[in-house]
N, C-alpha and C. Protein backbone atom coordinates (compact mmCIF):
# COMPACT_ATOMS: atom_id res chain seq x y z
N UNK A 1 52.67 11.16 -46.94
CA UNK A 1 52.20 9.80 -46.68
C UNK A 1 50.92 9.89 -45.85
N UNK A 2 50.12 8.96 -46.39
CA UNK A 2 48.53 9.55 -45.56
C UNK A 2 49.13 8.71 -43.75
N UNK A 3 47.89 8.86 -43.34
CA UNK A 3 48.37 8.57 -41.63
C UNK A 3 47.87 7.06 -41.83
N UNK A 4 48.37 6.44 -41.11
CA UNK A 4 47.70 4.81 -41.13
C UNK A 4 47.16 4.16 -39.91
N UNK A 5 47.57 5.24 -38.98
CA UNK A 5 46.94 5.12 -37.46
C UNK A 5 48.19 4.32 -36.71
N UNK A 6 49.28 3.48 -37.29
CA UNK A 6 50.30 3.20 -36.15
C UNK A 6 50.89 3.97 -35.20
N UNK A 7 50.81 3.57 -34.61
CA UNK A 7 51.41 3.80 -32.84
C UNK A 7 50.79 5.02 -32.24
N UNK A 8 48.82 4.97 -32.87
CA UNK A 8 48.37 6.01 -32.52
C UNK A 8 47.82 6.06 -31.08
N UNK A 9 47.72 7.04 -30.18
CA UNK A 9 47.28 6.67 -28.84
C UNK A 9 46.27 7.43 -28.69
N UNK A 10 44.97 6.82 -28.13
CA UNK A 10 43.92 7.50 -28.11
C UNK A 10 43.99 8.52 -26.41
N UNK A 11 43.85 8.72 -26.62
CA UNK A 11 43.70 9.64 -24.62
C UNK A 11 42.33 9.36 -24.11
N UNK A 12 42.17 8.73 -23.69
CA UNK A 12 40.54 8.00 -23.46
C UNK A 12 39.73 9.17 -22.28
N UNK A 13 38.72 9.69 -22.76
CA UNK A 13 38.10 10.39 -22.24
C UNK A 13 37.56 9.92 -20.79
N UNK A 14 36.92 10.89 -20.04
CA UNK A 14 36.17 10.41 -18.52
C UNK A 14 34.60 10.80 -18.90
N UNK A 15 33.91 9.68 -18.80
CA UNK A 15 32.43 9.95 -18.90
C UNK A 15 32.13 10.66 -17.73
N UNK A 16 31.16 11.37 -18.03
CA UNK A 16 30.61 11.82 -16.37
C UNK A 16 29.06 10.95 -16.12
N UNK A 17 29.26 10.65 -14.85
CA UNK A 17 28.43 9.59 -14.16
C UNK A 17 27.15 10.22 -14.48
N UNK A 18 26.44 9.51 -15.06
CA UNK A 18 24.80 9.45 -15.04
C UNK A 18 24.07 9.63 -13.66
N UNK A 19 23.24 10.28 -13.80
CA UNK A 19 22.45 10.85 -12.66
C UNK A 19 20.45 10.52 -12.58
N UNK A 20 20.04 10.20 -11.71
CA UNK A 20 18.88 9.56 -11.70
C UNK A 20 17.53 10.17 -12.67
N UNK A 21 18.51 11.94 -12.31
CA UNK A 21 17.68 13.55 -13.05
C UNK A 21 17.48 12.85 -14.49
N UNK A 22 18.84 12.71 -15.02
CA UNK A 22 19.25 12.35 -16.52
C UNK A 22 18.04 11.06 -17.07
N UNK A 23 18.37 10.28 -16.32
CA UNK A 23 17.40 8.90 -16.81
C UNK A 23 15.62 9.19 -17.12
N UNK A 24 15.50 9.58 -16.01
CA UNK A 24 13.90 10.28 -15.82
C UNK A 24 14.14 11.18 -17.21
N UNK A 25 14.91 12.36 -17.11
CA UNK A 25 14.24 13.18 -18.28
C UNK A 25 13.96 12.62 -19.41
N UNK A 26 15.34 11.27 -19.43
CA UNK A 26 15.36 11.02 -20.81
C UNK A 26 13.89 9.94 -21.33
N UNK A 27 13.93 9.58 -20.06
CA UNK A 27 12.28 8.57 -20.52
C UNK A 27 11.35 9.14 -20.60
N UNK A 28 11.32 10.58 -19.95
CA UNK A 28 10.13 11.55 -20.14
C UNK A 28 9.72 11.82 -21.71
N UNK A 29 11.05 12.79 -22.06
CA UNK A 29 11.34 13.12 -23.43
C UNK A 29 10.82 11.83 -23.78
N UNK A 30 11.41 10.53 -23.87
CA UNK A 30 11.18 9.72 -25.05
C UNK A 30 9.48 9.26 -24.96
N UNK A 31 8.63 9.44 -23.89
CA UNK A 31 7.37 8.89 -24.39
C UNK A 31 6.89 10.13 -24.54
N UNK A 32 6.76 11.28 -24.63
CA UNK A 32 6.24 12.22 -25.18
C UNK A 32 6.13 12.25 -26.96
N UNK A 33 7.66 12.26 -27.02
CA UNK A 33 8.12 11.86 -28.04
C UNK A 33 7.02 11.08 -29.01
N UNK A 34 7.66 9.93 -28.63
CA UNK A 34 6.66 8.65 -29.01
C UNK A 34 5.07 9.13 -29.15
N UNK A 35 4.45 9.37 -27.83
CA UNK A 35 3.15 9.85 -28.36
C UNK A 35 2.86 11.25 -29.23
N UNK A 36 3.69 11.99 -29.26
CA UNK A 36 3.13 12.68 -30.17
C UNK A 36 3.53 12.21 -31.76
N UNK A 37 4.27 11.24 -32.00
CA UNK A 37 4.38 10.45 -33.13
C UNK A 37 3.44 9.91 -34.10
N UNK A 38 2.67 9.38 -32.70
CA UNK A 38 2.16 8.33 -33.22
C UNK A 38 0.30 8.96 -32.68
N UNK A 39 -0.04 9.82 -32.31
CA UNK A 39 -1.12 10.86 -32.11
C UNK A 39 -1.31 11.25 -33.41
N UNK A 40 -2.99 11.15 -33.97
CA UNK A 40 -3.36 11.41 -35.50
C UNK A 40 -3.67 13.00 -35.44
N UNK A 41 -3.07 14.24 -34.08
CA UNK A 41 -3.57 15.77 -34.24
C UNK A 41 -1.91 16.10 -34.71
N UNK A 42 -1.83 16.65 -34.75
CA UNK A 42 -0.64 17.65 -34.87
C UNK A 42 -0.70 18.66 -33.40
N UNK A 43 0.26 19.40 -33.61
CA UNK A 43 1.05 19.85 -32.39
C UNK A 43 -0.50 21.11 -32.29
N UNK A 44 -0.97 21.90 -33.24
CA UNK A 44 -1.67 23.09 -32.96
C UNK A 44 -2.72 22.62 -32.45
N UNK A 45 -3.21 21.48 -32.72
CA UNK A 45 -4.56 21.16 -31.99
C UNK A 45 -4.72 20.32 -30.90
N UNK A 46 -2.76 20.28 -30.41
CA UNK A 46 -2.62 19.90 -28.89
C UNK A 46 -2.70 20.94 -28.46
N UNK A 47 -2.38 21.94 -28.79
CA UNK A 47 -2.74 23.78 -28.36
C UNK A 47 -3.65 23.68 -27.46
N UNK A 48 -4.87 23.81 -29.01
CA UNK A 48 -6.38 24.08 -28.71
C UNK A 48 -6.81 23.14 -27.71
N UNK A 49 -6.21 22.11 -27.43
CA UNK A 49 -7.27 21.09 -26.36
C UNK A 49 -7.01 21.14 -25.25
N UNK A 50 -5.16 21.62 -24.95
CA UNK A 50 -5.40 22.40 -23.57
C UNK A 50 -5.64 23.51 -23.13
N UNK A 51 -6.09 24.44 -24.20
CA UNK A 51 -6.55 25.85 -24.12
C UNK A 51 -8.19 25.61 -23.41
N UNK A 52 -8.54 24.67 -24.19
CA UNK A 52 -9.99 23.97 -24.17
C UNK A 52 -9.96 23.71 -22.83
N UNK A 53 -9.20 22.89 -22.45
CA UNK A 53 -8.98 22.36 -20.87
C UNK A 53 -9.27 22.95 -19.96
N UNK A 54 -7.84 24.24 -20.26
CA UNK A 54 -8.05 24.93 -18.84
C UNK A 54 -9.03 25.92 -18.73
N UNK A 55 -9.68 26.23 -20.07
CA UNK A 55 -11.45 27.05 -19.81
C UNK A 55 -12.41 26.74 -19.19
N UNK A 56 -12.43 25.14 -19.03
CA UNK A 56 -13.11 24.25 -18.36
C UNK A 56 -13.10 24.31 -16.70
């Protein structure tokens, strides 16, 4: 008989508390993200422009 889920009990997990570290990284990551999305170079000629940079 397949399972039908009656009298199933879930065991409800414990999140672990979010941390200020977590939030920051994650907004970091996400506008990087974002700009390199939406940036008309590709990743190699973000290379070259801070290679360029720090010759400067």
């Amino acid at each position: 008989m397949p399972f039908d889920g009656t009298d199933f009990q879930l065991e409800r997990r414990r999140d672990r508390p979010r941390t200020g570290g977590d939030a920051v990284f994650c907004a970091l990551f996400l506008v990087i993200a974002l700009c390199l999305m939406l940036m008309p170079i590709s990743a190699a000629g973000l290379v070259d422009i801070v290679r360029y940079l720090e010759g400067s």
